[in-house]
C-alpha atoms as a PDB file:
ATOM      1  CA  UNK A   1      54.759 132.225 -50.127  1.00  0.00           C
ATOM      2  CA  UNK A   2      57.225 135.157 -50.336  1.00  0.00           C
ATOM      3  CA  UNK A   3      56.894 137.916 -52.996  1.00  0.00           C
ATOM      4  CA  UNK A   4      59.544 136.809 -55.884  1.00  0.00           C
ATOM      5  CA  UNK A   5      58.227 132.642 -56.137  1.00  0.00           C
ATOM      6  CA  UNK A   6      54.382 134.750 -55.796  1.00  0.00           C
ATOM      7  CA  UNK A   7      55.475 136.773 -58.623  1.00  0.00           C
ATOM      8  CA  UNK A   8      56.536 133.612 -60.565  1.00  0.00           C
ATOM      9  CA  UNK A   9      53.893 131.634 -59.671  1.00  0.00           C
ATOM     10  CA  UNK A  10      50.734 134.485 -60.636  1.00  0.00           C
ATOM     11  CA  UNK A  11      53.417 134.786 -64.012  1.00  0.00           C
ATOM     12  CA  UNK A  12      53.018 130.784 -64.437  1.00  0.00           C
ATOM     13  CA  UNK A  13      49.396 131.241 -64.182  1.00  0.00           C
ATOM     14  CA  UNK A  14      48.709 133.907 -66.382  1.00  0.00           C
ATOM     15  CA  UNK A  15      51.391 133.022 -69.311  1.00  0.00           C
ATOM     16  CA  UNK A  16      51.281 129.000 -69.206  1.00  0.00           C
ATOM     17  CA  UNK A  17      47.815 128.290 -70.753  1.00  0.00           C
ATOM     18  CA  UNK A  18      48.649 130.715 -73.877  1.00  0.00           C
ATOM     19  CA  UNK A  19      52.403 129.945 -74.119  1.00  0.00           C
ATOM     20  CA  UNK A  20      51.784 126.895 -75.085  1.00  0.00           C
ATOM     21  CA  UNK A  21      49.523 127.723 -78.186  1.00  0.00           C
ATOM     22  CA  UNK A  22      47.034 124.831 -77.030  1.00  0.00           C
ATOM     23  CA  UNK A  23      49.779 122.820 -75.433  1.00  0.00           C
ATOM     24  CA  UNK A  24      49.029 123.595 -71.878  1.00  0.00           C
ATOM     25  CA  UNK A  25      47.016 120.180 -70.492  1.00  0.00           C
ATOM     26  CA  UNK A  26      43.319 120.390 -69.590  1.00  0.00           C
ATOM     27  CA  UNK A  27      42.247 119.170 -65.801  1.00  0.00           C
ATOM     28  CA  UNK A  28      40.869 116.249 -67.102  1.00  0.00           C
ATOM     29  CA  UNK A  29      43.838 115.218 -69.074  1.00  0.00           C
ATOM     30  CA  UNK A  30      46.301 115.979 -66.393  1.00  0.00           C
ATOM     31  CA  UNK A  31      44.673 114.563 -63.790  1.00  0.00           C
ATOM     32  CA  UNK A  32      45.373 111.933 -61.291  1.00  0.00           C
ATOM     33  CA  UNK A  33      43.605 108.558 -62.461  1.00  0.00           C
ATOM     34  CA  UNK A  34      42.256 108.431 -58.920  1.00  0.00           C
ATOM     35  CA  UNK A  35      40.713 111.933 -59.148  1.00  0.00           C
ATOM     36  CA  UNK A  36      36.919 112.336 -59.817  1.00  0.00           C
ATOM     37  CA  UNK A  37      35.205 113.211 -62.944  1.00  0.00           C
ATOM     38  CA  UNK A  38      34.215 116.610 -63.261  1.00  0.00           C
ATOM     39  CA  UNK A  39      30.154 117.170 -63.982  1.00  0.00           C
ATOM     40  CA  UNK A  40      28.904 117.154 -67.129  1.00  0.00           C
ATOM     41  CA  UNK A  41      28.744 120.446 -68.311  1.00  0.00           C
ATOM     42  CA  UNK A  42      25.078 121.962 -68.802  1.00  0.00           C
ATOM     43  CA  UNK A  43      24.296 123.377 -72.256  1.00  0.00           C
ATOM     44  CA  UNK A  44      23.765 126.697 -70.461  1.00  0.00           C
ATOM     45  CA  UNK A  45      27.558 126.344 -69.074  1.00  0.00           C
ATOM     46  CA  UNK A  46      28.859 125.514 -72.152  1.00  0.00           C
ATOM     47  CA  UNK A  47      27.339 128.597 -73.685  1.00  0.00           C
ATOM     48  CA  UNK A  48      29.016 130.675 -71.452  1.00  0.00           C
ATOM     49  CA  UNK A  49      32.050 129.176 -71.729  1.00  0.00           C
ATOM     50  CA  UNK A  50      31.821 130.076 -75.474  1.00  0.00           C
ATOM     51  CA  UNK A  51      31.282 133.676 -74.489  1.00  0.00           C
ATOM     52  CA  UNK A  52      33.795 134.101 -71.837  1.00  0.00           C
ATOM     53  CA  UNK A  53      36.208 136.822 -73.805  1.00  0.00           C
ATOM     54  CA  UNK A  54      39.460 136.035 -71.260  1.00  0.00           C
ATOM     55  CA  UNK A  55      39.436 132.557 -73.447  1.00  0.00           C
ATOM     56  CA  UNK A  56      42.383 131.458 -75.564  1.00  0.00           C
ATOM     57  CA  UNK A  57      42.262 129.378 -78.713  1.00  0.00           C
ATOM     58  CA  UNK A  58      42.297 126.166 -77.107  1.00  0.00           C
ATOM     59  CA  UNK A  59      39.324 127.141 -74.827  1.00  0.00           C
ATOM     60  CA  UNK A  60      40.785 127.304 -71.187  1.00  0.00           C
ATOM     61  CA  UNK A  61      40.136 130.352 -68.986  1.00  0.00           C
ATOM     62  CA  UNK A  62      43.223 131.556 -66.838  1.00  0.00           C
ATOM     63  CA  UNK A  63      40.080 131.479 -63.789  1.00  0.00           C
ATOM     64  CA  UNK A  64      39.732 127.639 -64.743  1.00  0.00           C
ATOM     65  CA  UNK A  65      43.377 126.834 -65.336  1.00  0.00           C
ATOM     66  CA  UNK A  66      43.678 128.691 -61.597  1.00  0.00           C
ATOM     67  CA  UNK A  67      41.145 126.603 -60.039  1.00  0.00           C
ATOM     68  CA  UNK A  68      42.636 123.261 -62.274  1.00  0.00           C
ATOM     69  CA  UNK A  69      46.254 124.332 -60.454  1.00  0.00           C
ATOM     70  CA  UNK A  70      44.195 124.591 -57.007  1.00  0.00           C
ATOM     71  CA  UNK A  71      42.619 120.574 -57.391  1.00  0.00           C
ATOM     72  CA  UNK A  72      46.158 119.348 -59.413  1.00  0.00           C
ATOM     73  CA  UNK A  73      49.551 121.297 -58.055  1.00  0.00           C
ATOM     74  CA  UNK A  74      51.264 118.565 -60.169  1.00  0.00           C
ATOM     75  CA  UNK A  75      49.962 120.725 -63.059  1.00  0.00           C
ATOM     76  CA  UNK A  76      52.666 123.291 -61.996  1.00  0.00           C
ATOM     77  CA  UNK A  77      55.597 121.463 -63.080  1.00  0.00           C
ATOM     78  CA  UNK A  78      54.101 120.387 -66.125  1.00  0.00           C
ATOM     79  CA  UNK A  79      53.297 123.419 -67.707  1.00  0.00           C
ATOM     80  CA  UNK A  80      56.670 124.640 -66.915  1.00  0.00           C
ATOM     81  CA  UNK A  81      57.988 122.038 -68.807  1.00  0.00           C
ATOM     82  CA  UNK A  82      56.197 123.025 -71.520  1.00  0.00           C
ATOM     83  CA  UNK A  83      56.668 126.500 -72.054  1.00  0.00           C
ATOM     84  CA  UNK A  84      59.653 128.541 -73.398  1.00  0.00           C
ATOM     85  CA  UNK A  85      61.991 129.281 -70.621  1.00  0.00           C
ATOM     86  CA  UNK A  86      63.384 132.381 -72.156  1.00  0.00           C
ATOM     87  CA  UNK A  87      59.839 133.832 -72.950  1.00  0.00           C
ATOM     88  CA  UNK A  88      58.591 132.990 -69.568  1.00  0.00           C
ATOM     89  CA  UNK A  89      61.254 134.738 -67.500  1.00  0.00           C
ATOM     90  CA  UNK A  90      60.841 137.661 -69.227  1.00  0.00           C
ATOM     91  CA  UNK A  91      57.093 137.616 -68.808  1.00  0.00           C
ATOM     92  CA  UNK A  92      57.585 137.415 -64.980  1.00  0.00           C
ATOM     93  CA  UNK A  93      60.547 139.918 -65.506  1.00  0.00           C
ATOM     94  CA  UNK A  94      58.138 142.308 -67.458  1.00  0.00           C
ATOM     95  CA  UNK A  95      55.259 141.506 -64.850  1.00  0.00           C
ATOM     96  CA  UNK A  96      57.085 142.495 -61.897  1.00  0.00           C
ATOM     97  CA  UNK A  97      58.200 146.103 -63.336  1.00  0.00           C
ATOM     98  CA  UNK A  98      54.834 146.787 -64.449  1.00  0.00           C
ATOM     99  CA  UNK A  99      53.535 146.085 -60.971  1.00  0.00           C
ATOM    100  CA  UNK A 100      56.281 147.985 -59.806  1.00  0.00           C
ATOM    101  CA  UNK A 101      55.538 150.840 -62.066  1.00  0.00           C
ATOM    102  CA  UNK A 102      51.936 150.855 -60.850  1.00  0.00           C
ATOM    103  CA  UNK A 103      53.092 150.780 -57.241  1.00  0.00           C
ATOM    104  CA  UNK A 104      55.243 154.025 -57.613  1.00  0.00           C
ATOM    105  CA  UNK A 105      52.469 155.690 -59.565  1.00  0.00           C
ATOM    106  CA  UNK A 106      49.842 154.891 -57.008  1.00  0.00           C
ATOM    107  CA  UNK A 107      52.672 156.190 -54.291  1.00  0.00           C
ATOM    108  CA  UNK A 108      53.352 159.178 -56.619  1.00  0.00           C
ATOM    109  CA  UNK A 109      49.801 159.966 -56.900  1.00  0.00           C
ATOM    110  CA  UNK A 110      49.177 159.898 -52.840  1.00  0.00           C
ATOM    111  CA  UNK A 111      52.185 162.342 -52.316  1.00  0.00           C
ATOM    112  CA  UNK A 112      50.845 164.790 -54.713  1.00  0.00           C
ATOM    113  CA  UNK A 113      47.376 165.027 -53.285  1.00  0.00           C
ATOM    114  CA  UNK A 114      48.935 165.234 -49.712  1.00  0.00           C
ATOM    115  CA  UNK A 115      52.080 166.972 -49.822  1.00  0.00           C
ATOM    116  CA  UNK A 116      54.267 168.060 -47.216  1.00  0.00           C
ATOM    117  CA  UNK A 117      55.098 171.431 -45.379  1.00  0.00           C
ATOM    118  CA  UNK A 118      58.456 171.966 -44.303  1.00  0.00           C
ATOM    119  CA  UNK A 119      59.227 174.702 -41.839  1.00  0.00           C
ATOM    120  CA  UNK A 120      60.253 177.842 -44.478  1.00  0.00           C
ATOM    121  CA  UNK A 121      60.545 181.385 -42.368  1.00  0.00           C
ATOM    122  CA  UNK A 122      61.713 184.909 -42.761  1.00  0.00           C
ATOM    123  CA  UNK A 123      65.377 182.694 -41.262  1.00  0.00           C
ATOM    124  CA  UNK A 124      65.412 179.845 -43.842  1.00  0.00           C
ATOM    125  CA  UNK A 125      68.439 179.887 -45.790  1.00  0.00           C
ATOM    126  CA  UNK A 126      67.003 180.223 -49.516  1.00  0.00           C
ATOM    127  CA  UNK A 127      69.447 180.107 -52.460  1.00  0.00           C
ATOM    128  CA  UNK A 128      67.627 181.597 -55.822  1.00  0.00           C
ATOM    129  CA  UNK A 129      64.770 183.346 -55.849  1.00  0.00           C
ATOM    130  CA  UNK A 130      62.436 183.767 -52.520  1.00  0.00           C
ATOM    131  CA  UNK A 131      59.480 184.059 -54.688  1.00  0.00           C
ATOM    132  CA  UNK A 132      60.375 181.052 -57.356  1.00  0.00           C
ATOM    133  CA  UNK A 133      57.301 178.877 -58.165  1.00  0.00           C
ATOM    134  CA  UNK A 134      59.475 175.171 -57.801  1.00  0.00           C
ATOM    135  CA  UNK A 135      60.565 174.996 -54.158  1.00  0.00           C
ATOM    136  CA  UNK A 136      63.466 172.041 -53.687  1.00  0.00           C
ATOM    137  CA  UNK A 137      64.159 171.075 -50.252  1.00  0.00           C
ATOM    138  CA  UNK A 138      66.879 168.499 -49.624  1.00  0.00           C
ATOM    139  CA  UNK A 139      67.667 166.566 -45.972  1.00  0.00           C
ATOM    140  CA  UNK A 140      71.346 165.585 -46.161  1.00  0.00           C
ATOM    141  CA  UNK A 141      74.272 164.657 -44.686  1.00  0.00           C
ATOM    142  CA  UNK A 142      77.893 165.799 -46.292  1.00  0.00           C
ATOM    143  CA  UNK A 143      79.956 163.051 -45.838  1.00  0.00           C
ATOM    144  CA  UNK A 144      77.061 160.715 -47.596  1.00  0.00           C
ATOM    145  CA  UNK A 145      78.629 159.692 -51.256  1.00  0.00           C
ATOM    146  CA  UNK A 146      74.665 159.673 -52.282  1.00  0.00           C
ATOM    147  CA  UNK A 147      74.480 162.892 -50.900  1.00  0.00           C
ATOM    148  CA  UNK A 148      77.295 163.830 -53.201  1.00  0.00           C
ATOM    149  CA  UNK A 149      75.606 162.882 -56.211  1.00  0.00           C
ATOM    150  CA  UNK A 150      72.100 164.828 -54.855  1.00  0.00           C
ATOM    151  CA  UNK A 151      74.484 167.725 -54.638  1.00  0.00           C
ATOM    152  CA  UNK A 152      75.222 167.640 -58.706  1.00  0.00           C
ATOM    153  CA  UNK A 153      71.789 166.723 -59.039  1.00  0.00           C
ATOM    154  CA  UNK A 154      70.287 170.249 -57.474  1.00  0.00           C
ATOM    155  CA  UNK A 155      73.684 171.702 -59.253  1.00  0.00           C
ATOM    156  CA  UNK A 156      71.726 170.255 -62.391  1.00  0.00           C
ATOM    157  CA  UNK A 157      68.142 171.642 -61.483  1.00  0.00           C
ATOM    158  CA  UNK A 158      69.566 175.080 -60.188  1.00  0.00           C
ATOM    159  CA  UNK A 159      71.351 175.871 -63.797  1.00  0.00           C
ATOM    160  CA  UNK A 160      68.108 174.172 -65.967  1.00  0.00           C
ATOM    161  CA  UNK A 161      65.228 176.025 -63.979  1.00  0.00           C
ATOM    162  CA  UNK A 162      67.083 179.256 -63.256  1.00  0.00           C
ATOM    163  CA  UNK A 163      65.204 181.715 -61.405  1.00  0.00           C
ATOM    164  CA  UNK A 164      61.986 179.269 -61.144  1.00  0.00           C
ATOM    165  CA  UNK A 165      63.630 177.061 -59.096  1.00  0.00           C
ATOM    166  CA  UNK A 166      64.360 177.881 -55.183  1.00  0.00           C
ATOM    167  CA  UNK A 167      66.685 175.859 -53.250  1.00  0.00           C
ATOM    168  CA  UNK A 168      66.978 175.209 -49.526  1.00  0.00           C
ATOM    169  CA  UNK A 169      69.489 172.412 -48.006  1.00  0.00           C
ATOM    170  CA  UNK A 170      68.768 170.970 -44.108  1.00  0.00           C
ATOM    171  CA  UNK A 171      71.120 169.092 -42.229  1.00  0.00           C
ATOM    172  CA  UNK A 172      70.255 165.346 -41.392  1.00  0.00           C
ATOM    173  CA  UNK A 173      73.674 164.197 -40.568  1.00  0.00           C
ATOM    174  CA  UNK A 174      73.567 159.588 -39.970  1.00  0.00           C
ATOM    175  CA  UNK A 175      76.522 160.531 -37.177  1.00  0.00           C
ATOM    176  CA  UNK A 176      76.475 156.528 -37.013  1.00  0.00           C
ATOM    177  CA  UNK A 177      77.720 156.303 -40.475  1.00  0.00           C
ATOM    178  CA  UNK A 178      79.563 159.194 -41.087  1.00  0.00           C
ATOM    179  CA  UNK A 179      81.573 160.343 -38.452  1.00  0.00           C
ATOM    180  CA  UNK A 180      82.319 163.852 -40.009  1.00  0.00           C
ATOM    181  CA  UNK A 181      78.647 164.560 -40.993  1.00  0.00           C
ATOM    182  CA  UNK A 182      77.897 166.337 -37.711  1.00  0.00           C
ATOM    183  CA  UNK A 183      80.713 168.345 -37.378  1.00  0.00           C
ATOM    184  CA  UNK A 184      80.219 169.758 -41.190  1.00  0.00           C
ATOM    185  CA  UNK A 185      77.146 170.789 -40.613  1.00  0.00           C
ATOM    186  CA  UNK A 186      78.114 172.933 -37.178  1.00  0.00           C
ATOM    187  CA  UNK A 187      80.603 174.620 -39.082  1.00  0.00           C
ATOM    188  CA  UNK A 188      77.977 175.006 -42.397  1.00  0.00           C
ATOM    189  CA  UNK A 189      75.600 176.886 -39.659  1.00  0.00           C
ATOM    190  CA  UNK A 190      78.554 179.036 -38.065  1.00  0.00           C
ATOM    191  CA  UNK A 191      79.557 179.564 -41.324  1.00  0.00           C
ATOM    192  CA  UNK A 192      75.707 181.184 -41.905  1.00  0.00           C
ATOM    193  CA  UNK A 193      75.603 182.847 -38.427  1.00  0.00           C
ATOM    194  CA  UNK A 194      78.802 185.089 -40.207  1.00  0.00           C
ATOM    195  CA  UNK A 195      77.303 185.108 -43.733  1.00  0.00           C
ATOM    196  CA  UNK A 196      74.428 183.200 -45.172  1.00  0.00           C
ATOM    197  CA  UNK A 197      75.345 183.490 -48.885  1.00  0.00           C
ATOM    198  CA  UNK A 198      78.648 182.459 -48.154  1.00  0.00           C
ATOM    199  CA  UNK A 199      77.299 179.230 -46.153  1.00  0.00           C
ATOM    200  CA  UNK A 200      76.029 178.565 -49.634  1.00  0.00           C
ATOM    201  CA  UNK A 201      79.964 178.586 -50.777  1.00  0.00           C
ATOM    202  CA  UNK A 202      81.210 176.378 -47.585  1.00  0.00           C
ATOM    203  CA  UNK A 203      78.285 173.907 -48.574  1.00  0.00           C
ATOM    204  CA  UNK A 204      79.713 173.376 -52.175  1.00  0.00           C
ATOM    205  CA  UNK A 205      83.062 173.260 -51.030  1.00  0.00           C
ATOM    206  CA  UNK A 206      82.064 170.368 -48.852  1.00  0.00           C
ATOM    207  CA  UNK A 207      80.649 168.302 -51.421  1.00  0.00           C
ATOM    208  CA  UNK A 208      82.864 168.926 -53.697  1.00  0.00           C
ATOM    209  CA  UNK A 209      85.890 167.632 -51.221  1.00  0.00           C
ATOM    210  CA  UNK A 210      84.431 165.081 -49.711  1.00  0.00           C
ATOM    211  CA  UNK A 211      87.081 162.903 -49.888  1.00  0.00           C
ATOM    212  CA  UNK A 212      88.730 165.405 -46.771  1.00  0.00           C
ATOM    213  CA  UNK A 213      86.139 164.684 -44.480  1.00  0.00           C
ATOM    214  CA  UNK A 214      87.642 161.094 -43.976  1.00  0.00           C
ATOM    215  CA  UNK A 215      89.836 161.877 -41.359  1.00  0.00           C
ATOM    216  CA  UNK A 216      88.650 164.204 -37.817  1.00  0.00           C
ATOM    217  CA  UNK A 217      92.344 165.971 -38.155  1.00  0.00           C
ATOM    218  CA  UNK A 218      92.487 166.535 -42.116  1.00  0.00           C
ATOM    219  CA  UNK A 219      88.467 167.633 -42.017  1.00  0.00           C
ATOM    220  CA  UNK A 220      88.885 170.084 -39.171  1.00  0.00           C
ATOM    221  CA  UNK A 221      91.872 171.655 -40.436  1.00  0.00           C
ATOM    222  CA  UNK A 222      89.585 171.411 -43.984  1.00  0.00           C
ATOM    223  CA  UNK A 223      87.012 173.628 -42.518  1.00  0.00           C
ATOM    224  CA  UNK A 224      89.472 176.148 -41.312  1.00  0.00           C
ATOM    225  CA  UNK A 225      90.981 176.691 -44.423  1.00  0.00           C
ATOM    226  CA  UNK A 226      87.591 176.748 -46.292  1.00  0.00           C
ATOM    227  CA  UNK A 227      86.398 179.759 -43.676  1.00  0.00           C
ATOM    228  CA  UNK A 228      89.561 181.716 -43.649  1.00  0.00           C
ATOM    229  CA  UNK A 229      89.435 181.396 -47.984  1.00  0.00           C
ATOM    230  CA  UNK A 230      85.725 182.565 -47.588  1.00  0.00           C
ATOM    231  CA  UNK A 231      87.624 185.671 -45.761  1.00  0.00           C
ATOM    232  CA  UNK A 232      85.379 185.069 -42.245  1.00  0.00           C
ATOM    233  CA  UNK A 233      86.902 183.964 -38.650  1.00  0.00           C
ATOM    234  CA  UNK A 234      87.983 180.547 -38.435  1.00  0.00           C
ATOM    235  CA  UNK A 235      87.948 180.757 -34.813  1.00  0.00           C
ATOM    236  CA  UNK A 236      84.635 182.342 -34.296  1.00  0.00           C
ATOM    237  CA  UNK A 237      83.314 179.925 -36.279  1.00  0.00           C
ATOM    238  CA  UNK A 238      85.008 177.293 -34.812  1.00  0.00           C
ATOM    239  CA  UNK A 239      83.748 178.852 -31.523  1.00  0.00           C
ATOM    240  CA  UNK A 240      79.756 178.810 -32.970  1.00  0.00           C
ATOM    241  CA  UNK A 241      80.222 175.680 -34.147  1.00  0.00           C
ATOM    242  CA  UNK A 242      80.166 174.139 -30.456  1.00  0.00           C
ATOM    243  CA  UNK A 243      77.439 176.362 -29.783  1.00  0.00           C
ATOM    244  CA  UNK A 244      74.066 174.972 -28.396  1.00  0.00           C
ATOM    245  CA  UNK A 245      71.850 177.105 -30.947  1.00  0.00           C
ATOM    246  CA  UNK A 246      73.654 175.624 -34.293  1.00  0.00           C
ATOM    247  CA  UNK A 247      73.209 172.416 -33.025  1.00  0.00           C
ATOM    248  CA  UNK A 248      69.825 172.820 -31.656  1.00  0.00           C
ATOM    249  CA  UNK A 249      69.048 173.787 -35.430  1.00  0.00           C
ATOM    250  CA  UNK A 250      70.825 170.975 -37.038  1.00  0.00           C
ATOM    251  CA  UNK A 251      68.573 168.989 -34.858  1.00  0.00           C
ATOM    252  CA  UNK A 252      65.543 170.780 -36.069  1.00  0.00           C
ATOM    253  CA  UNK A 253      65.736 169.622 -39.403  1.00  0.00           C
ATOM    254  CA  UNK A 254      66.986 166.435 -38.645  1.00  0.00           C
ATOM    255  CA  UNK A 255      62.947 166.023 -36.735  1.00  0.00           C
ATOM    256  CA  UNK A 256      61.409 167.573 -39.805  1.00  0.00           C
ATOM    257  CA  UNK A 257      63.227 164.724 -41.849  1.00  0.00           C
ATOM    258  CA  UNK A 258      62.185 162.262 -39.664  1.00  0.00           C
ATOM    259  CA  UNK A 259      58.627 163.248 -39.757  1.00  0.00           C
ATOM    260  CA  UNK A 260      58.203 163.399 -42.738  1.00  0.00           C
ATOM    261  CA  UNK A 261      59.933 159.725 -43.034  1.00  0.00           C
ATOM    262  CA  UNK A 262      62.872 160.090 -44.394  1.00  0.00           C
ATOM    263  CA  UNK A 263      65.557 157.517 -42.810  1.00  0.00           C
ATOM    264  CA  UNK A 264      68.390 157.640 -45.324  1.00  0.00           C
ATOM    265  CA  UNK A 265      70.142 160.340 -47.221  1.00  0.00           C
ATOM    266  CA  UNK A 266      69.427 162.020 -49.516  1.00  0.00           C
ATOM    267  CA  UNK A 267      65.897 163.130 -49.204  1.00  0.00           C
ATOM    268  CA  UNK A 268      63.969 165.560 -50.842  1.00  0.00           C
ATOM    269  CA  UNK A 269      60.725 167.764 -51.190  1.00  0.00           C
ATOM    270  CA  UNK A 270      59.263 169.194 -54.369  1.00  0.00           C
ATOM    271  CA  UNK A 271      56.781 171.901 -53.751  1.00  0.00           C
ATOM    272  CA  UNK A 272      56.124 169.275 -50.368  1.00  0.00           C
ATOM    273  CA  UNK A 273      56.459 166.052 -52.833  1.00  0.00           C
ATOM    274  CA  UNK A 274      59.075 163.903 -51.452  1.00  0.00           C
ATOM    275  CA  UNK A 275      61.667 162.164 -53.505  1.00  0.00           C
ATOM    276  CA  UNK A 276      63.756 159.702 -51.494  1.00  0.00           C
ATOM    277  CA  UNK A 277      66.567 159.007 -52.955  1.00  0.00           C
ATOM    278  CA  UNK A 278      69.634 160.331 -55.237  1.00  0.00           C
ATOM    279  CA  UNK A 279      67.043 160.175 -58.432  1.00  0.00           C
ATOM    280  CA  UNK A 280      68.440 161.646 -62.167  1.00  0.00           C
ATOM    281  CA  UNK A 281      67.584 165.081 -62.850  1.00  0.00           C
ATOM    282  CA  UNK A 282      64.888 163.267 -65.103  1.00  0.00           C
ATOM    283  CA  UNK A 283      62.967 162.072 -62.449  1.00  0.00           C
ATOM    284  CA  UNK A 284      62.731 165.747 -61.050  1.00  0.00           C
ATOM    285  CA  UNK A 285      61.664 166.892 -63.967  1.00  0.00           C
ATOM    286  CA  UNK A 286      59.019 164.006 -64.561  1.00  0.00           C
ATOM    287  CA  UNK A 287      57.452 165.569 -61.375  1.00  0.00           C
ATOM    288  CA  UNK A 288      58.036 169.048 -61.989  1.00  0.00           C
ATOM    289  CA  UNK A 289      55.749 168.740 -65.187  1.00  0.00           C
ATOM    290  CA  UNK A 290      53.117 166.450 -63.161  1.00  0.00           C
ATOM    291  CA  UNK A 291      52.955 169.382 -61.161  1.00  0.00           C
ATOM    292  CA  UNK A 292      52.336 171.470 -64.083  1.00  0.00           C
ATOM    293  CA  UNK A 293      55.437 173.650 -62.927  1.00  0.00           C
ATOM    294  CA  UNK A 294      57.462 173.594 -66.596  1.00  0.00           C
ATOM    295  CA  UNK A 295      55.410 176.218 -67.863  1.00  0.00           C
END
């Protein structure tokens, strides 16, 4: 049984008996002709039957109307006859994203008790302040149009949380998908070996142009221009870019990323919380507060 006709079926089992406002068929009255007669019920069972508080008006528990559906499947198709369509659907609709919701809050709820540490050293390219209570980490790749919408995300954060927010950006470029991911972030880190607060410029003029890293001749001739605007050397950059050092630090982050199990991009860290995913600002600042940082 896969997940959505699971869904619809627990919905079924759960909404049909009360739906129906006394509609829904007992066993007995549903059943086959053929089928045996349940046993007389004992005075004793009756009396807990009366008791039982997960009753409805007509007097069938969801646990017998389950076990009913287990001896009579044909019961299935005639409660959904029965009930209101348009109510039902939305009860499985409002079922599934309140299990939903529960599943992200029990995920939510592991990732802040066991949060991640990224590698952060006396090298780490921090924008803000070094001592800022809210550290933001993101794992992306510049030619990702997800990635583009993280970027106005943090843009977002940066401007809201001011000097309580710290930001640091690693390089996971997907070279598979984006052929102009890899060779953005070797310039980005020979950008930093010349300046590191003016990486921070290159790195917003790359997301916000990303519609010139389509092509390998209009992107390299891009990053040129964006170095020689900065007022650093083109070709020593160029010349660091092919270096084996920036690219055996792109492909340190990209192995922090993976470890901590991000696969797609963008992917972030909150004080070691991870957020996969280009959420809204609200979402950061849903788990900000849970981590009682809004103070």
């Amino acid at each position: 049984m896969n997940r959505s006709f699971r869904a619809v079926f627990v919905a079924l089992l759960a909404f049909a008996p009360y739906a129906a406002a006394g509609d829904a068929p007992s066993a007995s009255a549903a059943a086959p002709a053929a089928a045996p007669a349940a046993p007389a019920a004992t005075p004793a069972k009756t009396a807990a039957k009366k008791a039982s508080a997960d009753k409805p008006a007509h007097g069938i528990s969801r646990a017998e109307f389950a076990q009913a559906l287990a001896d009579y499947p044909d019961l299935v198709e005639q409660a959904f006859l029965k009930i209101d369509k348009v109510k039902f659907f939305q009860f499985v609709i409002d079922s599934q994203k309140a299990a939903q919701a529960a599943d992200e809050k029990k995920e939510l709820d592991a990732a802040i008790a066991n949060p991640f540490s990224p590698k952060i050293d006396a090298k780490t390219r921090i924008r803000g302040d070094k001592d800022a209570p809210i550290t933001l980490v993101e794992y992306s790749d510049f030619e990702c149009p997800y990635c583009g919408k993280g970027f106005r995300v943090v843009e977002e954060l940066r401007d809201k949380y001011g000097k309580k927010l710290r930001f640091i950006y690693k390089n996971m470029p997907l070279v598979n998908l984006h052929p102009q991911a890899m060779p953005a972030a070797r310039w980005l880190e020979a950008v930093a070996i010349q300046s590191p607060e003016k990486a921070w410029l290159f790195h917003d003029q790359m997301f916000e142009n990303q519609e010139k890293l389509g092509d390998p001749k209009t992107a390299n001739a891009f990053f040129h221009k964006t170095v020689k605007d900065l007022g650093l050397d083109d070709k020593k950059a160029e010349k660091d870019a092919a270096s084996a050092a920036v690219q055996a630090k792109i492909d340190a982050d990209s192995a922090e990323a993976q470890k901590f199990g991000f696969s797609g991009t963008p992917g972030f860290l909150v004080n070691g919380v991870a957020v996969r995913g280009a959420y809204p600002p609200q979402y950061f600042d849903m788990l900000i507060t849970r981590l009682g940082l809004n103070n």
